[in-house]
C-alpha atoms as a PDB file:
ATOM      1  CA  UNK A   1     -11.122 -76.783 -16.188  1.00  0.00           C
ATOM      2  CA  UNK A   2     -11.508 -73.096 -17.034  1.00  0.00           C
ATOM      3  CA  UNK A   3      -9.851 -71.544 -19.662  1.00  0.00           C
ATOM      4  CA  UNK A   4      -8.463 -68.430 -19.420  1.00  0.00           C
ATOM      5  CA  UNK A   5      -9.311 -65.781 -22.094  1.00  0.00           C
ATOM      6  CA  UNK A   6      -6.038 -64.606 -23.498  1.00  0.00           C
ATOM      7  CA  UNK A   7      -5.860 -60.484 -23.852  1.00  0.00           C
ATOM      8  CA  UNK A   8      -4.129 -59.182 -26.875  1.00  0.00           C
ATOM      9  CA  UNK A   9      -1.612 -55.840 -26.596  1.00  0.00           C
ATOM     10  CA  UNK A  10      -2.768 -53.140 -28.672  1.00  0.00           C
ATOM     11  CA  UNK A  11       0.373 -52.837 -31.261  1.00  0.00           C
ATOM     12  CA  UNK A  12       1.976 -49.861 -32.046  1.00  0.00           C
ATOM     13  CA  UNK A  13       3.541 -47.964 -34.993  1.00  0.00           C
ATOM     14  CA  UNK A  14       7.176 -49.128 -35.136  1.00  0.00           C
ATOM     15  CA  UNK A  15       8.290 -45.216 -34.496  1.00  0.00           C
ATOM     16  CA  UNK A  16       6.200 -44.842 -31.193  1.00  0.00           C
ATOM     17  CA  UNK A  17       6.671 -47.051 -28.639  1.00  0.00           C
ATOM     18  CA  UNK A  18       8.716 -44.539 -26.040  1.00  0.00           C
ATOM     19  CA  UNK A  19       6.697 -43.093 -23.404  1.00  0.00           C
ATOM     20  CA  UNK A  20       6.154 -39.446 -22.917  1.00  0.00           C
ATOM     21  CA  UNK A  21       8.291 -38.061 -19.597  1.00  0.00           C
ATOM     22  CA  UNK A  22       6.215 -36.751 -16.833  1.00  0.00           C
ATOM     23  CA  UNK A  23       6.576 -33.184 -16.289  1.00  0.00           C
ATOM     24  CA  UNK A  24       8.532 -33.116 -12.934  1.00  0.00           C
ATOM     25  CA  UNK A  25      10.228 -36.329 -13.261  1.00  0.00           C
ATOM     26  CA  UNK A  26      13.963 -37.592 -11.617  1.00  0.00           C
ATOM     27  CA  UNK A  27      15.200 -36.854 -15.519  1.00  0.00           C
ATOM     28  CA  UNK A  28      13.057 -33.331 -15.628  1.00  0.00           C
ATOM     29  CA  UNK A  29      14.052 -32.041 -12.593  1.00  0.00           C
ATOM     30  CA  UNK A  30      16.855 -29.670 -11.816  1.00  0.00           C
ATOM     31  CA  UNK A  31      18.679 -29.395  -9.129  1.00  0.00           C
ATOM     32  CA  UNK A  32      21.608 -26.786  -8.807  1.00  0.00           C
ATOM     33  CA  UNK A  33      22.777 -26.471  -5.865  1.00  0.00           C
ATOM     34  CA  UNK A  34      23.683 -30.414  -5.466  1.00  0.00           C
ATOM     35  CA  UNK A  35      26.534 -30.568  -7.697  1.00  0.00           C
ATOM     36  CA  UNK A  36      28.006 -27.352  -6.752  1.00  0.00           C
ATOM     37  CA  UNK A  37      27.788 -27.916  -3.460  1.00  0.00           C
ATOM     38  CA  UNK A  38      29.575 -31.042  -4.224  1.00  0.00           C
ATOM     39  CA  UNK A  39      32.553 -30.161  -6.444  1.00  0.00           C
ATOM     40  CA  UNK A  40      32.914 -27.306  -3.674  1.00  0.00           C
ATOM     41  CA  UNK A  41      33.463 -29.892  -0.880  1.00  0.00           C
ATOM     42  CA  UNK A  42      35.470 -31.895  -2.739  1.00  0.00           C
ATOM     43  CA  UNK A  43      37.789 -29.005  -3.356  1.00  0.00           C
ATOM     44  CA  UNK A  44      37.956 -28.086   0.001  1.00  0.00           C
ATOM     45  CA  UNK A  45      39.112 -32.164   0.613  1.00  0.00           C
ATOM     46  CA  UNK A  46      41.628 -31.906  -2.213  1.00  0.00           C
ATOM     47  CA  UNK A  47      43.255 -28.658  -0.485  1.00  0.00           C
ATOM     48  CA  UNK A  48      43.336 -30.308   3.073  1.00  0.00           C
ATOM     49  CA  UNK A  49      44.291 -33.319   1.761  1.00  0.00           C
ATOM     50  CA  UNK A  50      47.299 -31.483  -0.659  1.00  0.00           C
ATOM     51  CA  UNK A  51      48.057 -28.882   2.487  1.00  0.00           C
ATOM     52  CA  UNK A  52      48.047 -32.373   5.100  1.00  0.00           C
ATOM     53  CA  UNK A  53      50.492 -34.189   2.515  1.00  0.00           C
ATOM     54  CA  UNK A  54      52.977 -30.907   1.741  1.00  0.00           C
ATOM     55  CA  UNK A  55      53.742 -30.710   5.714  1.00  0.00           C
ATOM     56  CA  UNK A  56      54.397 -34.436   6.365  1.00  0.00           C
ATOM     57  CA  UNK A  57      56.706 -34.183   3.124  1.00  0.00           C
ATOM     58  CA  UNK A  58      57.978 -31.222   4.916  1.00  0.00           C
ATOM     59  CA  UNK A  59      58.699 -33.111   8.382  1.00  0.00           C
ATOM     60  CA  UNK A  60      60.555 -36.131   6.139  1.00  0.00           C
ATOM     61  CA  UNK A  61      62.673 -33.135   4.598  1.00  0.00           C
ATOM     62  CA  UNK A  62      63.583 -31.831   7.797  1.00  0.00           C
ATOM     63  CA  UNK A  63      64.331 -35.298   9.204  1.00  0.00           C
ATOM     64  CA  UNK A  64      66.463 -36.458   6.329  1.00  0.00           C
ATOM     65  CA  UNK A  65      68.690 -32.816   6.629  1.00  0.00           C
ATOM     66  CA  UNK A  66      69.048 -33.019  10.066  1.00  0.00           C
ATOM     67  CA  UNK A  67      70.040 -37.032   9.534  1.00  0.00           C
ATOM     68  CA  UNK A  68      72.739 -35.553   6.901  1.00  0.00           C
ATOM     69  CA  UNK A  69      73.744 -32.973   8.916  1.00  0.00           C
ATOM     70  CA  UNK A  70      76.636 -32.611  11.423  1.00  0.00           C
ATOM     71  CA  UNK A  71      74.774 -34.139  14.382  1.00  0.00           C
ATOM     72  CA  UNK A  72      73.478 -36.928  12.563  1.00  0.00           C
ATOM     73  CA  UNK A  73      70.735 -37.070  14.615  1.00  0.00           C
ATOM     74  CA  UNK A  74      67.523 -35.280  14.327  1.00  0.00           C
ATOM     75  CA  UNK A  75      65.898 -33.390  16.963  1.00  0.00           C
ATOM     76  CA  UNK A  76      63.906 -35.186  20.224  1.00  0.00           C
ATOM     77  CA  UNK A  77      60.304 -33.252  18.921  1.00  0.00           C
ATOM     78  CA  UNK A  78      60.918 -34.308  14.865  1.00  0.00           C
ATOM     79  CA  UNK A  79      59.117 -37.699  15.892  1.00  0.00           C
ATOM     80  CA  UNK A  80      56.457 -36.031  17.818  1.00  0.00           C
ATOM     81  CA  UNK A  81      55.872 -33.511  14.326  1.00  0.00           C
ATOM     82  CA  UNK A  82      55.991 -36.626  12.067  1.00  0.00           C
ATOM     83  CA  UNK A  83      53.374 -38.371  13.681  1.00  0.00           C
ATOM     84  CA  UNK A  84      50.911 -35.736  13.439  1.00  0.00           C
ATOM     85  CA  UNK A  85      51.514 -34.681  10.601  1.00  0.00           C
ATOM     86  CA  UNK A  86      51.162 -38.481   9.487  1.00  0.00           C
ATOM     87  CA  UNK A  87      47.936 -38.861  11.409  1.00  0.00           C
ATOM     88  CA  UNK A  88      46.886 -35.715   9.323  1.00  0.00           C
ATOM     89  CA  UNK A  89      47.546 -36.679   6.373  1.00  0.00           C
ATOM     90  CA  UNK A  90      45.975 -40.082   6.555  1.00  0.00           C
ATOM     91  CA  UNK A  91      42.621 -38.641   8.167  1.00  0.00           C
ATOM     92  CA  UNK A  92      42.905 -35.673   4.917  1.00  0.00           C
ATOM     93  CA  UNK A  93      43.243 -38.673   2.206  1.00  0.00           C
ATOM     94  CA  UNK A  94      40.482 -40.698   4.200  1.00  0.00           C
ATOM     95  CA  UNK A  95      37.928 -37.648   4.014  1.00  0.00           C
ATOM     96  CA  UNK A  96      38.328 -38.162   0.252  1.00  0.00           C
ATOM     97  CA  UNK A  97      36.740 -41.744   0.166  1.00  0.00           C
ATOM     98  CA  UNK A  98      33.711 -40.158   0.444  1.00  0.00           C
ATOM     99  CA  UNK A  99      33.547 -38.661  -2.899  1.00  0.00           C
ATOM    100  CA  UNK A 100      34.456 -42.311  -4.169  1.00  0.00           C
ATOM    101  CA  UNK A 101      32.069 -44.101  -6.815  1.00  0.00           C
ATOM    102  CA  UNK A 102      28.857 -44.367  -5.523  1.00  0.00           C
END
């Protein structure tokens, strides 16, 4: 049977055993526009998402007055407004999953 000849690590000072960064490493490396561009489309999310959730607050107002109004009833179109403001509001707060954890 062969023995293997065991190899023995060089040892180090106690102070030095991190490793010197490359020059253009992931750490090193800058990049600007990435986060920018980021926090700027996730602003432009929040304000859709805000603007989409305002106007189907804004169709539930107007249903509710026109429900405690005289008629009682609100008008034939307030359904047809509710649902798309509804459908925008879910597809605004949707668009923000992207900007979720990663």
């Amino acid at each position: 049977m062969a023995q293997m000849a065991s190899r023995r690590r060089s040892v180090a000072a106690p102070g030095h055993r991190s490793r010197r960064v490359p020059a253009r490493s992931r750490v090193t490396v800058r990049r600007s526009e990435a986060p920018l561009l980021r926090s700027a489309t996730l602003s432009a999310a929040l304000r859709d998402s805000r603007a989409a959730l305002t106007s189907l607050e804004g169709e539930l107002d107007a249903i509710l007055k026109s429900l405690r109004g005289v008629d009682g009833a609100p008008e034939p179109a307030a359904a047809d407004r509710l649902r798309g403001a509804t459908r925008a509001a879910a597809a605004a707060v949707a668009s923000l999953g992207a900007f979720g954890r990663r």
